[in-house]
C-alpha atoms as a PDB file:
ATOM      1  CA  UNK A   1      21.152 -83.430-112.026  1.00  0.00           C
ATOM      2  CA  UNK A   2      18.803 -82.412-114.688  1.00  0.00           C
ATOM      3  CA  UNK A   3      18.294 -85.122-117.484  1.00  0.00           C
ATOM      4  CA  UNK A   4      20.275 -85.232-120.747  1.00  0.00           C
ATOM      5  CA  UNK A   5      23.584 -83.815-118.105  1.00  0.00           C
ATOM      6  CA  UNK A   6      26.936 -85.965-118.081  1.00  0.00           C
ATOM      7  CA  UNK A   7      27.127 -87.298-114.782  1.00  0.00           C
ATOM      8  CA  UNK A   8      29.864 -89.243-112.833  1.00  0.00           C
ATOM      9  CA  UNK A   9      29.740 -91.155-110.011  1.00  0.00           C
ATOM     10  CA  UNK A  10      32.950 -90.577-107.692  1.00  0.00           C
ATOM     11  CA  UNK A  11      34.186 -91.351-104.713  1.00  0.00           C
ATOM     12  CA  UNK A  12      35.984 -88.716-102.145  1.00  0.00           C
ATOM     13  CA  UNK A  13      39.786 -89.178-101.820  1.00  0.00           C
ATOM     14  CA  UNK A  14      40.748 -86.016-100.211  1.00  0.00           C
ATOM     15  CA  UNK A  15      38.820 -82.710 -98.423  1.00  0.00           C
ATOM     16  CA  UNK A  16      41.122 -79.686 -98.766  1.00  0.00           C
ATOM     17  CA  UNK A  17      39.425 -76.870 -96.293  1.00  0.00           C
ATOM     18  CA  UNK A  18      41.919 -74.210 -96.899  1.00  0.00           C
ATOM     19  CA  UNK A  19      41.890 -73.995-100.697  1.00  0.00           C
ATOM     20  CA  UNK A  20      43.037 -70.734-102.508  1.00  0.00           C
ATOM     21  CA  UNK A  21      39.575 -70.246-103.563  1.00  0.00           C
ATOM     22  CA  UNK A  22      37.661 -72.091-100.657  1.00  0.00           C
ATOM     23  CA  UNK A  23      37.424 -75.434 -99.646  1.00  0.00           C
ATOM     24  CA  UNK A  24      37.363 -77.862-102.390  1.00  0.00           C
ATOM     25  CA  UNK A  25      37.442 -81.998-102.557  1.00  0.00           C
ATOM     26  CA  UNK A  26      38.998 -84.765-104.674  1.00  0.00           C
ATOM     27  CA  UNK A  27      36.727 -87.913-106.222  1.00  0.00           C
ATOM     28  CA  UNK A  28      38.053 -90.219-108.070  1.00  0.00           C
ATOM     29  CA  UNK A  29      35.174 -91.824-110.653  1.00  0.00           C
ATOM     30  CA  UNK A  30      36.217 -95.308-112.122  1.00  0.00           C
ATOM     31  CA  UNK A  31      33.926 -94.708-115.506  1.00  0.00           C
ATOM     32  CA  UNK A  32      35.356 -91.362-116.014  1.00  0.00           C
ATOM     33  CA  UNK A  33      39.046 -92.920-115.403  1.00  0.00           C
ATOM     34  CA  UNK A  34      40.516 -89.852-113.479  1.00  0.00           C
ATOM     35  CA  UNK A  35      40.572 -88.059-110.308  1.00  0.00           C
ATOM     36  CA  UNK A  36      37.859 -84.999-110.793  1.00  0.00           C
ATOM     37  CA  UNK A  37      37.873 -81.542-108.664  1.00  0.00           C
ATOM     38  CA  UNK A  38      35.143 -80.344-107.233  1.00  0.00           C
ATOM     39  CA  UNK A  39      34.336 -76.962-104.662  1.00  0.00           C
ATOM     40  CA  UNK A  40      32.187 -77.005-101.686  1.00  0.00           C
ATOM     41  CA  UNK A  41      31.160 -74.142-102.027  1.00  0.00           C
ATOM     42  CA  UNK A  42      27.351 -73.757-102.256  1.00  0.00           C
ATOM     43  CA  UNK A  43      27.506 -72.773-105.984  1.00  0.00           C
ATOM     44  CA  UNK A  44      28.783 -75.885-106.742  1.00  0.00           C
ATOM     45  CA  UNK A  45      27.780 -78.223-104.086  1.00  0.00           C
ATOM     46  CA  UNK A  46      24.187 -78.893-103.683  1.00  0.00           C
ATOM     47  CA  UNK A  47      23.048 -81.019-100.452  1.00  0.00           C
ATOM     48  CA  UNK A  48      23.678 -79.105 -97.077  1.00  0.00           C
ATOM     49  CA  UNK A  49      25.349 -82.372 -95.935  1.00  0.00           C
ATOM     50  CA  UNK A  50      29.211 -82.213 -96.922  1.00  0.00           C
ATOM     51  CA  UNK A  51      30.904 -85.346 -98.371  1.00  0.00           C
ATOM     52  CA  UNK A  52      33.771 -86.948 -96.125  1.00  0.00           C
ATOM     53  CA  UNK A  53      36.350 -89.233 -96.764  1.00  0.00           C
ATOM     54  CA  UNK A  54      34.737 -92.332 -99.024  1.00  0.00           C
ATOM     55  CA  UNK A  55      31.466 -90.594 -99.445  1.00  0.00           C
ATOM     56  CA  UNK A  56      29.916 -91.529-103.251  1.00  0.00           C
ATOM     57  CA  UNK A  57      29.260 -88.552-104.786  1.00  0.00           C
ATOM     58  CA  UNK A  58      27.360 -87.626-108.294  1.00  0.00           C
ATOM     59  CA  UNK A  59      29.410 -84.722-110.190  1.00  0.00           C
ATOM     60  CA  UNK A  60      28.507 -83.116-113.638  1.00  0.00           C
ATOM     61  CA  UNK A  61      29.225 -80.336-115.843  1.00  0.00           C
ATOM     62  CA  UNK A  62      32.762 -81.049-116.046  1.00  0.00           C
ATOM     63  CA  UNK A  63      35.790 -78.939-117.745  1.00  0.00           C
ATOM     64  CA  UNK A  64      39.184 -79.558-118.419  1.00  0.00           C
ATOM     65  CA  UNK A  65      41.100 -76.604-116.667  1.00  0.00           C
ATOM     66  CA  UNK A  66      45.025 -76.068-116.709  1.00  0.00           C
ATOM     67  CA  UNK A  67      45.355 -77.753-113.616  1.00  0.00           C
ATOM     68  CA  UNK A  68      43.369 -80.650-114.172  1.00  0.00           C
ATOM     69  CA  UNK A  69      39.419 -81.293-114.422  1.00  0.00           C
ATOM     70  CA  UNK A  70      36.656 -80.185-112.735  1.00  0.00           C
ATOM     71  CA  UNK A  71      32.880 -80.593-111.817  1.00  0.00           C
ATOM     72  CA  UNK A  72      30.454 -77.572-111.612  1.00  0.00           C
ATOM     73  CA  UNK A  73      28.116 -79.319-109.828  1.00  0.00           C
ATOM     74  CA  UNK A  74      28.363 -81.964-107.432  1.00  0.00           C
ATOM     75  CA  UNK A  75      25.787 -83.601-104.939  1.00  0.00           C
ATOM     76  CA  UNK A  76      25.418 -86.683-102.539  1.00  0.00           C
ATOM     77  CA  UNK A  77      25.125 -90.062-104.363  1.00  0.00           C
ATOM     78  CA  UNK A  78      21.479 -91.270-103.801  1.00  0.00           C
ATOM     79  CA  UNK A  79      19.882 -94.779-103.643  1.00  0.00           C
ATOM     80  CA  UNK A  80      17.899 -93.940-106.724  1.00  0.00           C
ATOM     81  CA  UNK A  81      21.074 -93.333-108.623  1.00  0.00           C
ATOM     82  CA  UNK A  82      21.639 -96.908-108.270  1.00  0.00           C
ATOM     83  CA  UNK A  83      19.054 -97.925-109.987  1.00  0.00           C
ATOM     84  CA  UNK A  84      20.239 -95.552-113.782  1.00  0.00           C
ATOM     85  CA  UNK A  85      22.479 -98.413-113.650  1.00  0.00           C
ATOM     86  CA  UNK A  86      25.495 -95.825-113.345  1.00  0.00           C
END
């Protein structure tokens, strides 16, 4: 994520594969405080590796849409991460 971005660590609760508009998961991220939406679609999702069930995952540019909130970008959470004390 580049620097200065809002980021949330998260981890995956569910992997919906037959979304309306795609495949799409659900994290939930403690420091946030809510569940957060996120496609897997390669717009959005930027490691080829795909999270699973329990994966930590590092999402950002997040909106508030009608049906909840969601992250525009979303990637694998690293060991470096760790150490931004997130």
């Amino acid at each position: 994520m580049p620097q200065g971005v809002e980021s949330y660590k998260a981890v995956v609760e569910k992997i919906i594969q037959d979304g309306r508009h795609g495949p799409y998961a659900v994290a939930y991220s403690e420091a946030a405080g809510k569940s957060l939406t996120f496609s897997l679609d390669s717009k959005v999702w930027q490691d080829d590796e795909l999270p699973e069930l329990g994966t930590w995952v590092m999402l950002s540019k997040i909106t508030r849409k009608s049906a909840g909130w969601r992250a525009g970008c979303g990637r694998l959470f690293r060991l470096s991460d760790e150490k931004q004390d997130l």
